[in-house]
C-alpha atoms as a PDB file:
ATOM      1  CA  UNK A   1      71.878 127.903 106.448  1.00  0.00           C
ATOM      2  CA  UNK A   2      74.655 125.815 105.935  1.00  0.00           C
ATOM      3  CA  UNK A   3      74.076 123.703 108.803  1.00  0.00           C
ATOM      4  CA  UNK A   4      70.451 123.203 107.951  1.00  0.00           C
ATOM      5  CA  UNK A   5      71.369 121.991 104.623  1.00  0.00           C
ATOM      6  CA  UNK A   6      74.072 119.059 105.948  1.00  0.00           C
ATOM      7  CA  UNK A   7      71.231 118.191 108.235  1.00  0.00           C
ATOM      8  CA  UNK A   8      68.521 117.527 105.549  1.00  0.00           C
ATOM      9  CA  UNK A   9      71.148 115.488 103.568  1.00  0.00           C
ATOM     10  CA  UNK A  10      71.879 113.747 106.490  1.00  0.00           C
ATOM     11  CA  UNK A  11      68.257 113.328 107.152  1.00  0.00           C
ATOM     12  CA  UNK A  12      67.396 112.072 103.725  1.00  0.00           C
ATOM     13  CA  UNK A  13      70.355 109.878 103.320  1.00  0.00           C
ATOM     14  CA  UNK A  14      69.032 107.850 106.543  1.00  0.00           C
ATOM     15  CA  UNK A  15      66.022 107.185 104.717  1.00  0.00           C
ATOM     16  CA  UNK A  16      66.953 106.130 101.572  1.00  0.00           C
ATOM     17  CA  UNK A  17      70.468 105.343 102.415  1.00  0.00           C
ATOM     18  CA  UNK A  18      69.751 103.407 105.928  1.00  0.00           C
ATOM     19  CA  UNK A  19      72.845 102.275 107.993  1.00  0.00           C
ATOM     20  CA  UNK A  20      73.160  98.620 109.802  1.00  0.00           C
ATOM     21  CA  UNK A  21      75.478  97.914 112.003  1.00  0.00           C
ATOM     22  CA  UNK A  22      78.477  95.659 110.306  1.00  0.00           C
ATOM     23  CA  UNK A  23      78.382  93.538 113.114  1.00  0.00           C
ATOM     24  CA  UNK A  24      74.993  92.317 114.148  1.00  0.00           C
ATOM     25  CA  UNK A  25      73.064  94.386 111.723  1.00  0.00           C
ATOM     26  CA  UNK A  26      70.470  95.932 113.909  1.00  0.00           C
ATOM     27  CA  UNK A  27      69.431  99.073 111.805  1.00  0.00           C
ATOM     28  CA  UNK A  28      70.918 103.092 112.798  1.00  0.00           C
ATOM     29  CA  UNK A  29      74.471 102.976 112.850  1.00  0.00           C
ATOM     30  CA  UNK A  30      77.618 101.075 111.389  1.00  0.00           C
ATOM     31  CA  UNK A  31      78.416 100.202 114.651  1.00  0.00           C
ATOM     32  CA  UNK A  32      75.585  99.853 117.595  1.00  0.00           C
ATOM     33  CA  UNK A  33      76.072 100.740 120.959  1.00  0.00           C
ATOM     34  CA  UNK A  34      75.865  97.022 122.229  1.00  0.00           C
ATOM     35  CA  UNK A  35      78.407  95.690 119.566  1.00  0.00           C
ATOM     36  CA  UNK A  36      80.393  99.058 120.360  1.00  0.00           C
ATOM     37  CA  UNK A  37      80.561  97.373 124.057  1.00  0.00           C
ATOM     38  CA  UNK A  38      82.094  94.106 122.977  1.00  0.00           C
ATOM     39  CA  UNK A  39      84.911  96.818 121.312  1.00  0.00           C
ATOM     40  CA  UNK A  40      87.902  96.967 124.210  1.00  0.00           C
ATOM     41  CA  UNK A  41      89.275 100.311 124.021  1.00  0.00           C
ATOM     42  CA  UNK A  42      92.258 100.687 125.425  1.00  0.00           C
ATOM     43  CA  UNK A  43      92.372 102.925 128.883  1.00  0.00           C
ATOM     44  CA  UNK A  44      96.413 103.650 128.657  1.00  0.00           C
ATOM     45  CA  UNK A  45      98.911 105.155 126.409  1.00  0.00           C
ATOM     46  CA  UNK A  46     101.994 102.911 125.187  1.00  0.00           C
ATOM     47  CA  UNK A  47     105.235 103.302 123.979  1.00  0.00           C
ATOM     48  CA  UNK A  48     106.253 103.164 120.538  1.00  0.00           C
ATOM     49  CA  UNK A  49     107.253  99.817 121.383  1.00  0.00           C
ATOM     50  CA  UNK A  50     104.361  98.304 122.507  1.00  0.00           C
ATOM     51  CA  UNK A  51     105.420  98.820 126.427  1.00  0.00           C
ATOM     52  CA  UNK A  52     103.203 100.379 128.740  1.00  0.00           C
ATOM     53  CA  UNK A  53     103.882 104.025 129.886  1.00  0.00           C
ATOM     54  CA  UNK A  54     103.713 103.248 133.298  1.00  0.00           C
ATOM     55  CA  UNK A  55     105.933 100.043 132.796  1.00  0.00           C
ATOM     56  CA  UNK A  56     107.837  99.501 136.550  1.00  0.00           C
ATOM     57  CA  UNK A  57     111.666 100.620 136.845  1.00  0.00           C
ATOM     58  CA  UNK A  58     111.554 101.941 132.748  1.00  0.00           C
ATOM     59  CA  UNK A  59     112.788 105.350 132.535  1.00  0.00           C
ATOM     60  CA  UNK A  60     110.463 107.263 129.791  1.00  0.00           C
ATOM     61  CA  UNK A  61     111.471 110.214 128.408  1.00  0.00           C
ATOM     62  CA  UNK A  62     108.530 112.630 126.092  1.00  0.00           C
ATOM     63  CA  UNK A  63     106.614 108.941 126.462  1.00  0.00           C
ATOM     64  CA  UNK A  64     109.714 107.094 125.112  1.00  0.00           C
ATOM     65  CA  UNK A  65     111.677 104.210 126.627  1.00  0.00           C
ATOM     66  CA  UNK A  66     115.410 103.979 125.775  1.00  0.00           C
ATOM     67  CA  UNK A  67     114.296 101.442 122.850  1.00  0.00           C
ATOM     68  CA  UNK A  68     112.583 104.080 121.318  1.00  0.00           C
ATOM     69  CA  UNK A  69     114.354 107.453 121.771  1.00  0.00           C
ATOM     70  CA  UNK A  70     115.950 107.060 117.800  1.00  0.00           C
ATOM     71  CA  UNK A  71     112.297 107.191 116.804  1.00  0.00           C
ATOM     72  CA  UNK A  72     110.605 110.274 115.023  1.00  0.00           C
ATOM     73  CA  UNK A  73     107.531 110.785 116.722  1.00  0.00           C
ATOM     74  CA  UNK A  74     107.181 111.886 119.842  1.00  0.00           C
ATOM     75  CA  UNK A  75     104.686 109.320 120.896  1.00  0.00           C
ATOM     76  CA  UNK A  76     101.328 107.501 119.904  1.00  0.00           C
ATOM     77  CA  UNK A  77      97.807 107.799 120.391  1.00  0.00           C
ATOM     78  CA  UNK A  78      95.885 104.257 119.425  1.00  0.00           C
ATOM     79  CA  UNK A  79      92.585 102.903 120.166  1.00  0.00           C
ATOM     80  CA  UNK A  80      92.230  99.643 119.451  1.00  0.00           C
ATOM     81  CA  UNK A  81      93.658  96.467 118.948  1.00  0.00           C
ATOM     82  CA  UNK A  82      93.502  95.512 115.339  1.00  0.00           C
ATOM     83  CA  UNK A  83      93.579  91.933 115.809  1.00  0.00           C
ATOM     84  CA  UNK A  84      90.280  91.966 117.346  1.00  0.00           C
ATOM     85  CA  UNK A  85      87.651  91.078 114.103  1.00  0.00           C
ATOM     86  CA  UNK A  86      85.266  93.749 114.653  1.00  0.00           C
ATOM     87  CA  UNK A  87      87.779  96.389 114.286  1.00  0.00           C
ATOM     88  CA  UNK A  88      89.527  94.768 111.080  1.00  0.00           C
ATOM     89  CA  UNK A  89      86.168  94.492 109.220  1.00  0.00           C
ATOM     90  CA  UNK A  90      85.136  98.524 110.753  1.00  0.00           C
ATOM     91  CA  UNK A  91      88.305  99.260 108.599  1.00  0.00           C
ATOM     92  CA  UNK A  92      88.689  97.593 105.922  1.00  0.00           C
ATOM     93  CA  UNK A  93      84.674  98.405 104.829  1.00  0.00           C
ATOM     94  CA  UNK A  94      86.259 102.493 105.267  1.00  0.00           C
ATOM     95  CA  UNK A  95      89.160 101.762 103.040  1.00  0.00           C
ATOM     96  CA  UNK A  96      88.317  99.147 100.750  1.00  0.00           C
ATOM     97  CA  UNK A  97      84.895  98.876  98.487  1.00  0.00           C
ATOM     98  CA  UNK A  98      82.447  99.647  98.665  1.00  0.00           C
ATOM     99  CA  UNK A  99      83.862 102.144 100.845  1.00  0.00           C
ATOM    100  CA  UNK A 100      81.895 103.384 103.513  1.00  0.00           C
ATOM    101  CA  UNK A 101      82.962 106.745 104.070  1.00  0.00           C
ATOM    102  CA  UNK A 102      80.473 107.777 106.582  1.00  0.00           C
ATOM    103  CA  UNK A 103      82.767 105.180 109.237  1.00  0.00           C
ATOM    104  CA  UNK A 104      84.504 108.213 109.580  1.00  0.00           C
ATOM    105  CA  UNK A 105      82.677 109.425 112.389  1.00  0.00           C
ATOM    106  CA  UNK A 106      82.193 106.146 114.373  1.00  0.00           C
ATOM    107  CA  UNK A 107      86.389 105.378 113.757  1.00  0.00           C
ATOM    108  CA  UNK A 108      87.286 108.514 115.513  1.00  0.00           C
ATOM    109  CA  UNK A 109      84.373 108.431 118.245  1.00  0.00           C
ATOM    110  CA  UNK A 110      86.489 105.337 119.083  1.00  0.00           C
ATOM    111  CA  UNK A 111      89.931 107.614 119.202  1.00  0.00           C
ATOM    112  CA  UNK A 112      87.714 109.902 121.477  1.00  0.00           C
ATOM    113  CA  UNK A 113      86.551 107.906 123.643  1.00  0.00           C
ATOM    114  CA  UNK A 114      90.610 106.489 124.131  1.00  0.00           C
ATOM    115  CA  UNK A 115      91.140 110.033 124.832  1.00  0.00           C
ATOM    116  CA  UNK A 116      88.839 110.228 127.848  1.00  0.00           C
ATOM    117  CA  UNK A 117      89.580 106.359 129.164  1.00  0.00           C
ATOM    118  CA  UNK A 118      93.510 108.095 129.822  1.00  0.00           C
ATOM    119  CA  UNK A 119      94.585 108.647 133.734  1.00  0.00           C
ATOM    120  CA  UNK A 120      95.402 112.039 131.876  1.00  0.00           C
ATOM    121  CA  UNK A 121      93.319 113.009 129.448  1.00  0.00           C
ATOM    122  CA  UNK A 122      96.029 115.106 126.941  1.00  0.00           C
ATOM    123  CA  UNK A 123      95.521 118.684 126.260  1.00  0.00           C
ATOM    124  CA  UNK A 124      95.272 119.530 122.276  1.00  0.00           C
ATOM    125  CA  UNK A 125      94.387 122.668 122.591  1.00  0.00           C
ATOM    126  CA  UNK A 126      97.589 123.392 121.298  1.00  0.00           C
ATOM    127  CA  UNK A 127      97.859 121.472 118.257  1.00  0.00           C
ATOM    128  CA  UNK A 128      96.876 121.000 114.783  1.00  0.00           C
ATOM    129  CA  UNK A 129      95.592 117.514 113.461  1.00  0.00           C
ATOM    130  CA  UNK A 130      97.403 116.470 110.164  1.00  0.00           C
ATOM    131  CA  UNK A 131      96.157 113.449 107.926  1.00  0.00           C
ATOM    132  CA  UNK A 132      98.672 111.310 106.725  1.00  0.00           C
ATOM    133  CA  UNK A 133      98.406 112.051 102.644  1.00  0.00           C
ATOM    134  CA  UNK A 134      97.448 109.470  99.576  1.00  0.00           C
ATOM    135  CA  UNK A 135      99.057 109.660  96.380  1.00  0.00           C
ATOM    136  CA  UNK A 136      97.044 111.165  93.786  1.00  0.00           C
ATOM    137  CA  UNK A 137      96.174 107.820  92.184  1.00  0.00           C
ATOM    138  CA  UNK A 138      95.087 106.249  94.864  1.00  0.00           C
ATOM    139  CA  UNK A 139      92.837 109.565  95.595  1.00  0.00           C
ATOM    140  CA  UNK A 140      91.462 109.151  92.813  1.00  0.00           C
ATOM    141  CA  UNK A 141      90.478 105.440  93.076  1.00  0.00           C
ATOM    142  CA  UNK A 142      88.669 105.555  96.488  1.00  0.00           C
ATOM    143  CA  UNK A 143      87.299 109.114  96.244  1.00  0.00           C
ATOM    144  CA  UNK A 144      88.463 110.531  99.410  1.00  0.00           C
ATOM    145  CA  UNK A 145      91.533 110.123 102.317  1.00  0.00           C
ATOM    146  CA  UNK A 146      90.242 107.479 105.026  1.00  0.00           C
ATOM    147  CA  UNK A 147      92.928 109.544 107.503  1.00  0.00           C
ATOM    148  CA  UNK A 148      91.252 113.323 106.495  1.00  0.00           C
ATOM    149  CA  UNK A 149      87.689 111.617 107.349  1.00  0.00           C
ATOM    150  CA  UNK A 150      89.109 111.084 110.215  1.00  0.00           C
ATOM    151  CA  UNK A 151      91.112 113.739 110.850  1.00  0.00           C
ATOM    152  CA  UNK A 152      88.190 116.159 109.930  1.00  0.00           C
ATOM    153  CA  UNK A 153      85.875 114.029 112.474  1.00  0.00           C
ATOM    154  CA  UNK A 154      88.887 114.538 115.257  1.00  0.00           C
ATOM    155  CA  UNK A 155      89.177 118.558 114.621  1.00  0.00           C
ATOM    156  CA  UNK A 156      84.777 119.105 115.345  1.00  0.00           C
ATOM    157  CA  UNK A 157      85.534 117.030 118.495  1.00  0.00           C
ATOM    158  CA  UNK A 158      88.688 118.442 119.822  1.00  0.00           C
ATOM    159  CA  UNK A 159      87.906 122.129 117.929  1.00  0.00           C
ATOM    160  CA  UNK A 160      91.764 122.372 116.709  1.00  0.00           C
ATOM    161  CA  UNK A 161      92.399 123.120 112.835  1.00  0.00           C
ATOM    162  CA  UNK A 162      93.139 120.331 110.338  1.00  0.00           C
ATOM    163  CA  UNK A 163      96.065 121.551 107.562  1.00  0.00           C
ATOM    164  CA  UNK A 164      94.881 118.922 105.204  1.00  0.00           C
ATOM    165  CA  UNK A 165      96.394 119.775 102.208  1.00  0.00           C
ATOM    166  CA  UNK A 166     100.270 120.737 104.214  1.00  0.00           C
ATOM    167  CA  UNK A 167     101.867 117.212 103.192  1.00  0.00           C
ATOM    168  CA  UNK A 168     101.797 115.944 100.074  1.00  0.00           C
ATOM    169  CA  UNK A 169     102.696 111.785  99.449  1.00  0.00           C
ATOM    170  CA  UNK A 170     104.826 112.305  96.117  1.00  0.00           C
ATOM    171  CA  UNK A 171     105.448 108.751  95.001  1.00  0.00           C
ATOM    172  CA  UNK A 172     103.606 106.157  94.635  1.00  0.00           C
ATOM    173  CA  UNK A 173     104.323 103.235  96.416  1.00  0.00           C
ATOM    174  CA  UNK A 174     103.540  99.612  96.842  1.00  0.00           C
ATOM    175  CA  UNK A 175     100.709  98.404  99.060  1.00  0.00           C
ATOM    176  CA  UNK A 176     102.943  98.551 102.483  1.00  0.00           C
ATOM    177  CA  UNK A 177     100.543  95.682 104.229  1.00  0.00           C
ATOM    178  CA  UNK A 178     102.450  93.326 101.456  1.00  0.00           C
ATOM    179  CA  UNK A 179     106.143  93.663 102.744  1.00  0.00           C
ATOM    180  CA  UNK A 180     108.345  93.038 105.840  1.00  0.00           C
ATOM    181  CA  UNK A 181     109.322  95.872 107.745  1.00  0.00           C
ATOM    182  CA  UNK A 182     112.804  96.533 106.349  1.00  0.00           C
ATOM    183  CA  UNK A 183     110.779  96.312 102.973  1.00  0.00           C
ATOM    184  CA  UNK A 184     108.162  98.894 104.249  1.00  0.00           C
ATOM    185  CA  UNK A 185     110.751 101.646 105.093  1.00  0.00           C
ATOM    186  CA  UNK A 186     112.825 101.504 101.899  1.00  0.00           C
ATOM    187  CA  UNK A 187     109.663 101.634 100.462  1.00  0.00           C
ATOM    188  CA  UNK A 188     108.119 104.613 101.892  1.00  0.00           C
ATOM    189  CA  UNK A 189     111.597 106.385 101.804  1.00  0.00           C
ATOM    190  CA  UNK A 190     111.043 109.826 100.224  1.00  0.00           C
ATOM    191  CA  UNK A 191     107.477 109.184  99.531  1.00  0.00           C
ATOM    192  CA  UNK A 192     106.084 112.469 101.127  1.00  0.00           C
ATOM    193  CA  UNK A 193     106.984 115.826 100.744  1.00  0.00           C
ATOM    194  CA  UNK A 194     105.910 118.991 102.576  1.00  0.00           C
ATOM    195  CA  UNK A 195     104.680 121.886 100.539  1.00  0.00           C
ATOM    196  CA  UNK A 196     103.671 124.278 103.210  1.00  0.00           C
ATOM    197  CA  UNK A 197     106.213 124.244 105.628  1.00  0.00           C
ATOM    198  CA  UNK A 198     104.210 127.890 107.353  1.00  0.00           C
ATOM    199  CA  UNK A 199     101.551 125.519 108.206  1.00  0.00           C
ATOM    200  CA  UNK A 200     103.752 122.981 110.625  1.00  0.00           C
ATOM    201  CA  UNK A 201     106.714 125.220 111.360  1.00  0.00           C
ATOM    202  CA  UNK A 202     107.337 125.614 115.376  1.00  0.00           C
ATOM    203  CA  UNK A 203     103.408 123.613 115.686  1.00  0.00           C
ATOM    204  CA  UNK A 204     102.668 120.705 117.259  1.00  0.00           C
ATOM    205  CA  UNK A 205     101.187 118.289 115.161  1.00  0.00           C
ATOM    206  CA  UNK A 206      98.764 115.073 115.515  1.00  0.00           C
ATOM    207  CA  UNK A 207      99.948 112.669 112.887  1.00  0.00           C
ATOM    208  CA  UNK A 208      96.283 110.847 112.332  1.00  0.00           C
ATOM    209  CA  UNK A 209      96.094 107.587 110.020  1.00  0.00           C
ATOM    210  CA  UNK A 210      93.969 104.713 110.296  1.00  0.00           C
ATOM    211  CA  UNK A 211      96.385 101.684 111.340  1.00  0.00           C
ATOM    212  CA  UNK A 212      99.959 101.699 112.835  1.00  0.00           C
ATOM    213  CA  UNK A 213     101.822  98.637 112.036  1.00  0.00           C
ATOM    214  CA  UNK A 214     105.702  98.986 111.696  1.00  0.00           C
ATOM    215  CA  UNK A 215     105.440 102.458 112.457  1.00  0.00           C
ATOM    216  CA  UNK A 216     107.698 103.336 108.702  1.00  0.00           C
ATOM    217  CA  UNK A 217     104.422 105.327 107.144  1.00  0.00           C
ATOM    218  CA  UNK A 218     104.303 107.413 110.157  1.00  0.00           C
ATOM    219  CA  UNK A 219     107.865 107.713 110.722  1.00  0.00           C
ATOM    220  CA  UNK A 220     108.493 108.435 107.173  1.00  0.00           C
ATOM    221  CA  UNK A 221     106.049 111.391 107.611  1.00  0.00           C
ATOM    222  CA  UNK A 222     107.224 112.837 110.839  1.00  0.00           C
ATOM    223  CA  UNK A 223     110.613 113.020 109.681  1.00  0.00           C
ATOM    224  CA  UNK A 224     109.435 115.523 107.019  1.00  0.00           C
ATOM    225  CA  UNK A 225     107.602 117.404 108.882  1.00  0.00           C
ATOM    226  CA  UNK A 226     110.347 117.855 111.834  1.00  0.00           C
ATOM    227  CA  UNK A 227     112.216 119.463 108.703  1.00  0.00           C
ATOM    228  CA  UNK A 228     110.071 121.441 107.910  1.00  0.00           C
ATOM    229  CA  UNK A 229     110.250 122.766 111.301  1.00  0.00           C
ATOM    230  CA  UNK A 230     107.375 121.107 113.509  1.00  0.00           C
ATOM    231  CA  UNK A 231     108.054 121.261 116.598  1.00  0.00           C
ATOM    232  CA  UNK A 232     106.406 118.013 118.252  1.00  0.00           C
ATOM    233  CA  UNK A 233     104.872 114.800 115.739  1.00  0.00           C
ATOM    234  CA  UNK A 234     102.457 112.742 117.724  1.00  0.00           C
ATOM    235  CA  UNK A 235     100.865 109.747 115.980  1.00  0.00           C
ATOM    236  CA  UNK A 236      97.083 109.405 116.295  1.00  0.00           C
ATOM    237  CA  UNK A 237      94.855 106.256 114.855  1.00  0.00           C
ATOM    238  CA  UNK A 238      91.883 103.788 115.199  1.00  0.00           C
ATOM    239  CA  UNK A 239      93.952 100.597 115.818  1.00  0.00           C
ATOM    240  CA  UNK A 240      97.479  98.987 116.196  1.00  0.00           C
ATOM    241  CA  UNK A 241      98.794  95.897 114.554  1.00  0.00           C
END
């Protein structure tokens, strides 16, 4: 019954809700299949630094080069370019008004199909997916978490459980796209907080947000979780900057 009922919302919401796509606007979807072509997704994994994983004569170690090995996470997961204009305006109509929330599903059909471009596709089977958290402010401003759209759009895909609610951002913070990247991790410093440690204790955990810049959101949040006892953080989002 319950399925029935999200598919006569869906139904109705398509006809009096229609969708273009943001790029050429050709009528179905936010983003169509030919402007979805023009979209590079990337076919290989990199390093926290940037650096290819299968960089010649660099010794990786858990997908880390020696550059890299002070970092929290473990590695990351990103499918797109965010210099590229189709993918900036994709996320910034998700995150700023008038807020499209159904981009959820299109953003992480993108992270999916990075997945299956891989030499080795990875094996989640394993894991849990966990959103990176908003304060409650900002919650309340937009409505909804841009990185549990997408984390809940991940989880039907990969059928793994989303803890949505384990990590909790505590403080609110300044807008982190306004600072430099010393400024960013002083910033974030202490900003999250994990209130069900159960949940990510001896787990290994996909770290899913919508942009990975600096790296000090993510970092930030892995560091909390590793004590609270994860036992892997892997970063996971729609683009890189």
């Amino acid at each position: 019954m319950k399925k029935i009922l999200i598919s006569i919302k869906a139904f109705l919401l398509d006809i009096f809700f229609p969708r273009f796509c943001l790029s050429c606007g050709k009528e179905g979807s936010y983003l169509c299949q030919d402007c979805q072509a023009l979209l590079e997704v990337s076919e290989e994994q990199h390093c926290l630094c940037k650096e290819p994983f299968t960089i010649f004569g660099t010794k990786m170690v858990k997908g880390k080069c020696r550059k890299c090995r002070g970092k929290i996470l473990h590695g990351l997961y990103s499918a797109l370019p965010y210099e590229n204009f189709l993918t900036k305006r994709l996320i910034q109509q998700f995150k700023y008004p008038p807020y499209f929330k159904g981009l959820a599903n299109t953003l992480a059909s993108l992270i999916i199909t990075h997945f299956h471009l891989l030499d080795k596709p990875p094996d989640f089977s394993r894991f849990v997916l966990l959103p990176v958290p908003l304060h409650k402010s900002k919650l309340r401003e937009r409505g909804f978490n841009q990185s549990e759209e997408i984390a809940k759009e991940l989880g039907k895909f990969l059928r793994i459980p989303v803890v949505g609610d384990s990590l909790l951002k505590i403080k609110e913070t300044q807008a982190q796209v306004e600072l430099s990247e010393s400024e960013r991790e002083e910033n974030i410093k202490g900003a999250f907080f994990c209130q069900k440690p159960e949940e990510v204790r001896s787990r290994k955990i996909l770290l899913v947000d919508d942009i990975y810049t600096t790296g000090a959101t993510m970092e930030e949040c892995g560091r909390v979780l590793k004590k609270a006892g994860a036992q892997e953080v892997w970063g996971v989002v729609v683009a890189r900057g």
